[in-house]
N, C-alpha and C. Protein backbone atom coordinates (compact mmCIF):
# COMPACT_ATOMS: atom_id res chain seq x y z
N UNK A 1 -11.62 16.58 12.35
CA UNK A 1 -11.72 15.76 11.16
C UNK A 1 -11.48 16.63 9.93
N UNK A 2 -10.90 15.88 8.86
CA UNK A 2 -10.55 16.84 7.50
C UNK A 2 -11.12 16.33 6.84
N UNK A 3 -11.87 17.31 5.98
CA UNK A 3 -13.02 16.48 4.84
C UNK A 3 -12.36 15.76 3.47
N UNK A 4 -11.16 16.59 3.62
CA UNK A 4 -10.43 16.41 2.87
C UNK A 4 -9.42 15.09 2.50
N UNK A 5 -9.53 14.21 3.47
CA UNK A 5 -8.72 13.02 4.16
C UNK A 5 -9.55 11.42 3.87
N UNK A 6 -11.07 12.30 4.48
CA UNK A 6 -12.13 11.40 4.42
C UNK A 6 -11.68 10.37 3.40
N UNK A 7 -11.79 8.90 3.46
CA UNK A 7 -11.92 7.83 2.52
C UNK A 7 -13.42 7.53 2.51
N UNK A 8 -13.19 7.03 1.58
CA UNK A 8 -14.72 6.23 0.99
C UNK A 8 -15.40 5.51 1.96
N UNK A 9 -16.30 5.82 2.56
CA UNK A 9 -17.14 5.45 3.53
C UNK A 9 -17.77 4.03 3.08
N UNK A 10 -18.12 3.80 1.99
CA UNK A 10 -18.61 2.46 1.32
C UNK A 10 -17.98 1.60 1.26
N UNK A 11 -15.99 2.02 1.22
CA UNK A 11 -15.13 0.75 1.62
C UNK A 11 -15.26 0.12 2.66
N UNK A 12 -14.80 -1.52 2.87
CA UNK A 12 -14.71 -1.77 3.50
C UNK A 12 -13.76 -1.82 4.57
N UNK A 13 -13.63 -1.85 6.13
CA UNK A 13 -12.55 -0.93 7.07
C UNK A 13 -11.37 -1.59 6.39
N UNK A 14 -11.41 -3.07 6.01
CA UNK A 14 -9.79 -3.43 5.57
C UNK A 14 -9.39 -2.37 4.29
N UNK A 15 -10.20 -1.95 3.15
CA UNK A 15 -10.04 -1.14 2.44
C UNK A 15 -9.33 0.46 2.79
N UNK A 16 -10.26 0.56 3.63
CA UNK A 16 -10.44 1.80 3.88
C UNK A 16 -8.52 1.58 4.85
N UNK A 17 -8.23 0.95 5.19
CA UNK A 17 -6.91 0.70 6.33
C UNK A 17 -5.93 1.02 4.87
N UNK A 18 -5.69 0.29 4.18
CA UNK A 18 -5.17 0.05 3.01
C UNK A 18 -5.01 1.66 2.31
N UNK A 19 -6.13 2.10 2.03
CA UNK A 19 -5.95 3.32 1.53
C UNK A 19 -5.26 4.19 2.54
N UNK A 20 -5.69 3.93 3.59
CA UNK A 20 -4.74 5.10 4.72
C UNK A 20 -3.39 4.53 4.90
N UNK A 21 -2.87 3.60 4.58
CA UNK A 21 -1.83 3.34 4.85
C UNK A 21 -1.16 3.54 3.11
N UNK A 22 -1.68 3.68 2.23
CA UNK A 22 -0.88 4.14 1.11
C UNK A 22 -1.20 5.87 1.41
N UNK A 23 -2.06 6.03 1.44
CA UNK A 23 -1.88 7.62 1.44
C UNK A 23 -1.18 8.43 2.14
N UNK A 24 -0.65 7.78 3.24
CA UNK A 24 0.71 8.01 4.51
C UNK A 24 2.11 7.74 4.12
N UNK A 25 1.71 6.70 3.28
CA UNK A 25 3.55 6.45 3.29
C UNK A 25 3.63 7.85 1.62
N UNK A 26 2.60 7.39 0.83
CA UNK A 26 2.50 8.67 -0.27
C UNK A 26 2.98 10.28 0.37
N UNK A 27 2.33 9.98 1.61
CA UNK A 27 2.89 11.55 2.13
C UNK A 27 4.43 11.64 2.66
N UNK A 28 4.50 10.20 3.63
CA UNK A 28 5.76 10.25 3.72
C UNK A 28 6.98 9.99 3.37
N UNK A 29 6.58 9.49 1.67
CA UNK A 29 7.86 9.50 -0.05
C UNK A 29 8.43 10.92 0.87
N UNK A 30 7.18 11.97 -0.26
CA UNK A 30 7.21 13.32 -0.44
C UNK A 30 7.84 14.22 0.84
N UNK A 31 7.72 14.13 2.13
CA UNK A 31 8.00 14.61 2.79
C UNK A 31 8.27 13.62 4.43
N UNK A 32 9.43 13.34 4.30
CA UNK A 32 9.33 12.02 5.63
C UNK A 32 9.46 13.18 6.79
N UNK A 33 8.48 12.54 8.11
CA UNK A 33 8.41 13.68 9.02
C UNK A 33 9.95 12.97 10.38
N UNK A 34 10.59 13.82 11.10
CA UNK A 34 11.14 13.58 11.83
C UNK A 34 10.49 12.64 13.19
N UNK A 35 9.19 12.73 13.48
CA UNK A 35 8.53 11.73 14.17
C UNK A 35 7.65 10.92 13.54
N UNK A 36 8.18 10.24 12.99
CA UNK A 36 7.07 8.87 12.50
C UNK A 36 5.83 8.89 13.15
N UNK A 37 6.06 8.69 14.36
CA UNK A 37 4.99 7.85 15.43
C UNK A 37 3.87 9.22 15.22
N UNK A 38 4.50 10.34 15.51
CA UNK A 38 3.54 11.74 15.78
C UNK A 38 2.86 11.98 14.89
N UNK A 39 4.22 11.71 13.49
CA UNK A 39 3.04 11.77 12.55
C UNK A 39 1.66 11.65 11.80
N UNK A 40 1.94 9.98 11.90
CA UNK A 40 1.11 9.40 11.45
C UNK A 40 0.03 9.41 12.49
N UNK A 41 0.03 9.58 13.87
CA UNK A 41 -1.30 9.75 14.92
C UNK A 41 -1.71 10.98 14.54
N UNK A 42 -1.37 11.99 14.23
CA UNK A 42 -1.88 13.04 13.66
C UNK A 42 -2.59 12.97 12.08
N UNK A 43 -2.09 12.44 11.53
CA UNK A 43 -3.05 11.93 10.18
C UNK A 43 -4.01 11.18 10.33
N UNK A 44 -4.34 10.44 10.95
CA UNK A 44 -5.19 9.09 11.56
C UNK A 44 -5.92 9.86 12.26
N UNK A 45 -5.50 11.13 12.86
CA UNK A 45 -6.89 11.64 13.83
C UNK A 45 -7.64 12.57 13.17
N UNK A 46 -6.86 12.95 11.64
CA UNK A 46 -7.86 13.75 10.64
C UNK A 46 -8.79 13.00 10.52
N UNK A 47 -8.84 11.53 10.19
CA UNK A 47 -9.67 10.75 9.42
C UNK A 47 -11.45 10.46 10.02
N UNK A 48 -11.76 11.28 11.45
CA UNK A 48 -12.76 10.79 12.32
C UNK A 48 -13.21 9.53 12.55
N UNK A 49 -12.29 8.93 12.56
CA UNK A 49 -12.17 7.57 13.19
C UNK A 49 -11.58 6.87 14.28
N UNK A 50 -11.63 6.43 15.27
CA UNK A 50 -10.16 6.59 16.40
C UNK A 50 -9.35 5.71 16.09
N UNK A 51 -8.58 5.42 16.41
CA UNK A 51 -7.15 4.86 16.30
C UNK A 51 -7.21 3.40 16.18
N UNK A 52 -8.35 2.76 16.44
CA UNK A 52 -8.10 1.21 16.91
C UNK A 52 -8.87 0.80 15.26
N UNK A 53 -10.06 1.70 14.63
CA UNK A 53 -10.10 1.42 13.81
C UNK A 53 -9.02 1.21 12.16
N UNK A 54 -8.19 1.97 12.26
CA UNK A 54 -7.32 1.95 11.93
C UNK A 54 -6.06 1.03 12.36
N UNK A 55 -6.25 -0.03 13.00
CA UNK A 55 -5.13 -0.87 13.17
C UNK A 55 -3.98 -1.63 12.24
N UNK A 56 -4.95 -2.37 10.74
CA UNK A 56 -4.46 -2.92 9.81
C UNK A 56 -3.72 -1.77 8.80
N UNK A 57 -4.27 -0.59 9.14
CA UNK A 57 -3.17 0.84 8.32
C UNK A 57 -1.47 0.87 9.59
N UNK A 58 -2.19 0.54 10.63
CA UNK A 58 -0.86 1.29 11.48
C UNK A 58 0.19 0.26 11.41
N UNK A 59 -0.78 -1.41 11.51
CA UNK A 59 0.52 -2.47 11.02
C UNK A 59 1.27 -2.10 9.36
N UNK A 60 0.74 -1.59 8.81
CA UNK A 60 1.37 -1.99 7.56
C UNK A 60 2.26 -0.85 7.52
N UNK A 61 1.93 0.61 7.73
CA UNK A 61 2.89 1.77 7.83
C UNK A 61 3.99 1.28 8.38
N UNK A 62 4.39 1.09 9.85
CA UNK A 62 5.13 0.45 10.74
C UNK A 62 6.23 -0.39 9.82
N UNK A 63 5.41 -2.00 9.69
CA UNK A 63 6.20 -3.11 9.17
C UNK A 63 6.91 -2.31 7.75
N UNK A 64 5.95 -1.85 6.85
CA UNK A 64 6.77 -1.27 5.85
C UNK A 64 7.72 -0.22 5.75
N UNK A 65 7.54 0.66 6.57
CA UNK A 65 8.61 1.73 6.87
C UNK A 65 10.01 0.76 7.24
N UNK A 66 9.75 -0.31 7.81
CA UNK A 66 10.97 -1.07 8.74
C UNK A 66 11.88 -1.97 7.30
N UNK A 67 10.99 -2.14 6.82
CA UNK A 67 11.14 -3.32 5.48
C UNK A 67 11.08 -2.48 4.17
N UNK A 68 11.39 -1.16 4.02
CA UNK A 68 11.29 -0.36 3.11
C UNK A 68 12.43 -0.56 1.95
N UNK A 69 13.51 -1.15 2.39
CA UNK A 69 14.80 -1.72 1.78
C UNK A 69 14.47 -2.79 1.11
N UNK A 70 13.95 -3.92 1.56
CA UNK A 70 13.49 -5.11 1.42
C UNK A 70 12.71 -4.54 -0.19
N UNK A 71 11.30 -4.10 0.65
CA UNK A 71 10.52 -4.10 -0.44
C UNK A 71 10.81 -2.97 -2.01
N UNK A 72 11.60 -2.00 -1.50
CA UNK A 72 12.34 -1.10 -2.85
C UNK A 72 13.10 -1.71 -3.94
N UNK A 73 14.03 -3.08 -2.99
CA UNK A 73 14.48 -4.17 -3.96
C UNK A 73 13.99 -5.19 -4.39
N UNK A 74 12.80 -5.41 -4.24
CA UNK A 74 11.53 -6.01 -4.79
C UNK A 74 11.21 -5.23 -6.15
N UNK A 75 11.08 -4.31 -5.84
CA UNK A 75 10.16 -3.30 -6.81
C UNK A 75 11.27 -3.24 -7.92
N UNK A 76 12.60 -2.99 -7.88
CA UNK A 76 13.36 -2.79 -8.63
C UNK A 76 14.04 -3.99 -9.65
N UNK A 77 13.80 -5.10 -9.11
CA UNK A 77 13.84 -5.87 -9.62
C UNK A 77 12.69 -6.34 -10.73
N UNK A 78 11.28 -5.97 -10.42
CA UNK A 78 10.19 -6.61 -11.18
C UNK A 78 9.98 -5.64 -12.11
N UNK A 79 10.28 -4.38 -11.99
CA UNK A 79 10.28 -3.45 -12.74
C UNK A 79 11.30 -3.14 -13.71
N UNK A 80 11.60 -3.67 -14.67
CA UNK A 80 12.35 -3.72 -15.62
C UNK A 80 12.31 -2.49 -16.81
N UNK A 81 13.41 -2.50 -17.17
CA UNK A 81 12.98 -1.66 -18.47
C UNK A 81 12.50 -0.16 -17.97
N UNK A 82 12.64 0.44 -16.35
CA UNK A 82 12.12 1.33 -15.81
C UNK A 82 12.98 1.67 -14.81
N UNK A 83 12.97 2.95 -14.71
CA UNK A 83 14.17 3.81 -13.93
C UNK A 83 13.18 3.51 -12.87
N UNK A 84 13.92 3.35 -11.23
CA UNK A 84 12.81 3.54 -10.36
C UNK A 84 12.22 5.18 -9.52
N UNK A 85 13.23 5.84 -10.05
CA UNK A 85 13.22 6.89 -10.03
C UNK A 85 11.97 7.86 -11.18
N UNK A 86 11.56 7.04 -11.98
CA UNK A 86 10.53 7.59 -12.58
C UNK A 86 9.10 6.60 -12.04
N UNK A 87 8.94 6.03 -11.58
CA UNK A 87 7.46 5.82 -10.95
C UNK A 87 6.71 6.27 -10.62
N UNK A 88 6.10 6.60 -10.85
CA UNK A 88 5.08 7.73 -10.38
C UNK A 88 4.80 7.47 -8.60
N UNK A 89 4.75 8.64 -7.71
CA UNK A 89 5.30 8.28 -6.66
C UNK A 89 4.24 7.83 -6.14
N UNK A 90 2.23 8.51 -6.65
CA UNK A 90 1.28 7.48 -6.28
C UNK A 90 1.17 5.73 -6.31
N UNK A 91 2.18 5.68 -7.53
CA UNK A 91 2.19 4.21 -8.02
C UNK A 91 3.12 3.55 -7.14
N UNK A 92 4.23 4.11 -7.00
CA UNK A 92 5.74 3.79 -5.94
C UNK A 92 4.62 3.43 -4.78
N UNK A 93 3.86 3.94 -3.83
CA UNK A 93 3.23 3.95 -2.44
C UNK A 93 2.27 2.75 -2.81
N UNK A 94 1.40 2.70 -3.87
CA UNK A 94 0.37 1.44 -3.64
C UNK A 94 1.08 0.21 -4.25
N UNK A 95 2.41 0.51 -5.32
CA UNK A 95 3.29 -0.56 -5.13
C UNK A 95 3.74 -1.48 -3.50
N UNK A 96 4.55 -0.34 -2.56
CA UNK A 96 5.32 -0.77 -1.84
C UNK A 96 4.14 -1.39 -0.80
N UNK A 97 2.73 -0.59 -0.60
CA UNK A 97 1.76 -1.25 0.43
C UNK A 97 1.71 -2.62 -0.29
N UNK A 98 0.99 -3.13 -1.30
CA UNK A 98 0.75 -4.48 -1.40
C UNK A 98 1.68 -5.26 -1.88
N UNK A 99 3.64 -4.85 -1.94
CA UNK A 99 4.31 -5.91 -2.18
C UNK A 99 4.79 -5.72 -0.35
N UNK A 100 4.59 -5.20 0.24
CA UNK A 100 4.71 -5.67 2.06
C UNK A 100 3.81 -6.51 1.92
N UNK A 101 2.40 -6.34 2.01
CA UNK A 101 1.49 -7.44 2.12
C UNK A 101 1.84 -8.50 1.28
N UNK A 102 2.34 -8.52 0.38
CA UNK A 102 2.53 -10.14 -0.30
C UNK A 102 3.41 -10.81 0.34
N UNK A 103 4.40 -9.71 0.64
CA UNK A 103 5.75 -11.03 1.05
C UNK A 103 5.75 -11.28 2.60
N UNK A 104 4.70 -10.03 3.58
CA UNK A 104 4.98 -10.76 4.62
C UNK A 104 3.59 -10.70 5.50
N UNK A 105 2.21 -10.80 4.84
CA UNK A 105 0.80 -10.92 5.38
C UNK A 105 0.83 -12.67 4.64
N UNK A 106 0.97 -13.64 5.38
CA UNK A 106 0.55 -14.58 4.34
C UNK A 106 -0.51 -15.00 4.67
N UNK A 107 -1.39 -14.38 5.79
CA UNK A 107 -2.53 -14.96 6.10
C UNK A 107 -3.50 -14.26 5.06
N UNK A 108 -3.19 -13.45 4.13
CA UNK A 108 -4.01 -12.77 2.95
C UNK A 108 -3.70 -13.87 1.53
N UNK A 109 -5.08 -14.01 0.67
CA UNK A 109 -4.43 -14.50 -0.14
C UNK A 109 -4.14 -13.34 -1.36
N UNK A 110 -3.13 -13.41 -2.32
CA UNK A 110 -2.16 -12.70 -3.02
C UNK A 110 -3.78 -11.88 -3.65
N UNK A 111 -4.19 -12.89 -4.41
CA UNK A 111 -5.90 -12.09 -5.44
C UNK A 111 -6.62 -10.85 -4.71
N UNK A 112 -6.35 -11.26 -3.24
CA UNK A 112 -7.16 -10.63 -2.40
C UNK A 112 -6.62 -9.37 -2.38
N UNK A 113 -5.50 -9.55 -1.58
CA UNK A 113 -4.22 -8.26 -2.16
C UNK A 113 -4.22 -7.28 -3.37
N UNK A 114 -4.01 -8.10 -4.87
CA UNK A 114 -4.09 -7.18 -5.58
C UNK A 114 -5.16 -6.62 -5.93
N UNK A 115 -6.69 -7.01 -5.79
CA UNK A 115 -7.74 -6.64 -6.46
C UNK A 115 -8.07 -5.15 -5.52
N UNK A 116 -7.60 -5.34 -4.09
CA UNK A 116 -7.97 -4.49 -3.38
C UNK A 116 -7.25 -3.02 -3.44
N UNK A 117 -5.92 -3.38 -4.21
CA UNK A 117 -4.71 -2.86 -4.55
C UNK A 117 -5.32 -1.73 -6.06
N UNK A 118 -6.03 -2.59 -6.94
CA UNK A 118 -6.53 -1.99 -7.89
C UNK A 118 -7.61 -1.36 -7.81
N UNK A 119 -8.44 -1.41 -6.91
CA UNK A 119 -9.93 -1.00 -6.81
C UNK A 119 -8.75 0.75 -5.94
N UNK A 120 -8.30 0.64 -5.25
CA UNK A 120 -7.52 1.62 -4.09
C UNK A 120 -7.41 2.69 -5.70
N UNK A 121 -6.19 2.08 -6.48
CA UNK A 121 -6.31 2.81 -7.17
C UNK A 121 -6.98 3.80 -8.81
N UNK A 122 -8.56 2.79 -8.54
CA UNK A 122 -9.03 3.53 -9.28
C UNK A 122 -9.90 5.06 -8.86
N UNK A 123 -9.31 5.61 -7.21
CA UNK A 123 -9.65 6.79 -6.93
C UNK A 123 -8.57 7.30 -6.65
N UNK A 124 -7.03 6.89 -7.21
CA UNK A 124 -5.81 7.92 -6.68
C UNK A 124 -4.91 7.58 -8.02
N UNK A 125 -5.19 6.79 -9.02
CA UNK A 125 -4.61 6.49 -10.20
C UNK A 125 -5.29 6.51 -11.40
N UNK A 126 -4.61 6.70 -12.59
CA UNK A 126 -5.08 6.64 -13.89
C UNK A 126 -5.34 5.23 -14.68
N UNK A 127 -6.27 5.17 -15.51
CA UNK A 127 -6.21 4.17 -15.66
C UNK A 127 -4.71 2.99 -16.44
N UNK A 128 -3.71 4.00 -17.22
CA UNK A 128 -2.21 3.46 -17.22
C UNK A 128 -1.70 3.24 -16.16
N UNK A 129 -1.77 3.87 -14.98
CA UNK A 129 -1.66 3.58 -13.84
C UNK A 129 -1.81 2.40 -13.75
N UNK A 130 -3.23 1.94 -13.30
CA UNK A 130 -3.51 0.53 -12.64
C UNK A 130 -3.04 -0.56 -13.82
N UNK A 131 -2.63 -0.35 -15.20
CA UNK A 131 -2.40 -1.21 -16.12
C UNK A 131 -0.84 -1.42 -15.73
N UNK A 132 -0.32 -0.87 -15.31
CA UNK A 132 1.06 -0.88 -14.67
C UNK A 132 1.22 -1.71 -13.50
N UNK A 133 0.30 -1.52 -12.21
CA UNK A 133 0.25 -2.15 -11.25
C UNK A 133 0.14 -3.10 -10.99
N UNK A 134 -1.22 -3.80 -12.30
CA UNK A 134 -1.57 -5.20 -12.45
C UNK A 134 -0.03 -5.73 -12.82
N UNK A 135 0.31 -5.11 -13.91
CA UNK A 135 1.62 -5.85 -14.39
C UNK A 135 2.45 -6.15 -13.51
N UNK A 136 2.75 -5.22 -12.80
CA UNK A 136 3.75 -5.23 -11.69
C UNK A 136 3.46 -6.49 -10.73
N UNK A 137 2.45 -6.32 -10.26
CA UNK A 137 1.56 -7.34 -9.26
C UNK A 137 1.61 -8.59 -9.78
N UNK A 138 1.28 -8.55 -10.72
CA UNK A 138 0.93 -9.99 -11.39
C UNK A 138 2.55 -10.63 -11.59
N UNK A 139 3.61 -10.00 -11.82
CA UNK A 139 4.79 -10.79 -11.65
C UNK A 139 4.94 -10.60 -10.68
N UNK A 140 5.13 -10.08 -9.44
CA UNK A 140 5.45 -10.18 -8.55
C UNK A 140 5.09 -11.86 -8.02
N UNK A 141 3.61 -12.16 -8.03
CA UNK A 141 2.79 -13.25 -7.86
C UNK A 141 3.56 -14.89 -8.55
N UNK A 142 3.80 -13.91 -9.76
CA UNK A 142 4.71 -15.37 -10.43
C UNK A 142 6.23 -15.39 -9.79
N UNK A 143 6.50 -14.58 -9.11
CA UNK A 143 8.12 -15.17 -8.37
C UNK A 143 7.61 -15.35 -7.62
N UNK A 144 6.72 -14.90 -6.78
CA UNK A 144 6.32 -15.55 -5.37
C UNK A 144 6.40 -17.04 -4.88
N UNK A 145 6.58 -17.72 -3.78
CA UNK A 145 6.15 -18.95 -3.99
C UNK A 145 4.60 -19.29 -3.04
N UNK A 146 3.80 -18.23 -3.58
CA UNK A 146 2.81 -18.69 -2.64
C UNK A 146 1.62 -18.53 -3.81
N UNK A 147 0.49 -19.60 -2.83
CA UNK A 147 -0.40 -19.95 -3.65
C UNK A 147 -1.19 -18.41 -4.33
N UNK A 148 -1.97 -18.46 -4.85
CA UNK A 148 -2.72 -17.17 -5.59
C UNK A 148 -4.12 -16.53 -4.79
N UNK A 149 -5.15 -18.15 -4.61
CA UNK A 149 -6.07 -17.87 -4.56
C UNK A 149 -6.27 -18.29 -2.34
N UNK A 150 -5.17 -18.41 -2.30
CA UNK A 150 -5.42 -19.13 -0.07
C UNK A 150 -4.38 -18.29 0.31
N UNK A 151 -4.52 -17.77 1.89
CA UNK A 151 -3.36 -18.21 2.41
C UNK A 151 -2.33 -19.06 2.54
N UNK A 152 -0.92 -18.52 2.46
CA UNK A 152 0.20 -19.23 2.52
C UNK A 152 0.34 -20.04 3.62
N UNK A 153 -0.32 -19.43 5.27
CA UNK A 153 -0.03 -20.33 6.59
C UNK A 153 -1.81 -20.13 6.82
C-alpha cells in the first residue's frame, strides 16, 4: 500500500472510485503506459483495497479510455474561447471522468455527477479550478438531453 495514493477514507466508495479513476487517467494524460490493463492493476493495488472494491473506477477508466475521442470532442466544443491544449491537465482528467459519466452512465443523475465532480476537486483543484468545472459542467448539462435531477433510463 502507498500512503501516498491513499484517498479519503471518509469518502464514500462511489467517491472514492471516482477519484481513482481521475487520478489514473491524470497519470495516464502525463504518461500513457504501454499496458493499460497492468497498469492500472498496479495502481489499484497501491490503494489497500482489492480490486472488486474498486469496480466503478475500473468501469469508468476502461469505457473512457475507449470513448476518449468521443469525450475530447465534447470538451472542445463546450469549452470555448480556450485552447484545449491549455487546460490544466488536473482539470482535462476530472473534466473527461464526469463528461463519460454524463453521456454514457444514465443510470446517474447529471447533479449527482457534478457535485461529486466538485467536491473530487476541492482536494486536487484550486478554487478557479472548480469555478471552471462548474461552468464547464453546467453547459455541458444544458446540451444534454437528459433530465438534471433522475436518471435518464
Amino acid at each position: 500500500m502507498d500512503e501516498d495514493l491513499i484517498i479519503n477514507p471518509e469518502w464514500s466508495q462511489r467517491r472514492q472510485n471516482r477519484a481513482t479513476a481521475f487520478r489514473f487517467i491524470f497519470q495516464w494524460e502525463m504518461n500513457p503506459p504501454e499496458d493499460l490493463n497492468a497498469e492500472y492493476a498496479e495502481f489499484v493495488s497501491r490503494l489497500g483495497r482489492d480490486e472488486e472494491f474498486f469496480s466503478y473506477a475500473t468501469e469508468l477508466v476502461h469505457g473512457l479510455i475507449e470513448k476518449i475521442e468521443v469525450i475530447d470532442s465534447i470538451i472542445r466544443e463546450l469549452v470555448t474561447n480556450w485552447e484545449f491544449s491549455r487546460i490544466a491537465k488536473a482539470d482535462l482528467a476530472l473534466l473527461r471522468v464526469s463528461l463519460f459519466e454524463l453521456k454514457y452512465r444514465l443510470d446517474i443523475p447529471p447533479v449527482v455527477i457534478i457535485d461529486e465532480t466538485l467536491e473530487i476537486s476541492k482536494e486536487f483543484s484550486s478554487e478557479n479550478s472548480r469555478k471552471f468545472l462548474n461552468g464547464v459542467l453546467d453547459k455541458a448539462l444544458s446540451v444534454m438531453p437528459r433530465p438534471a435531477r433522475k436518471p435518464a433510463i
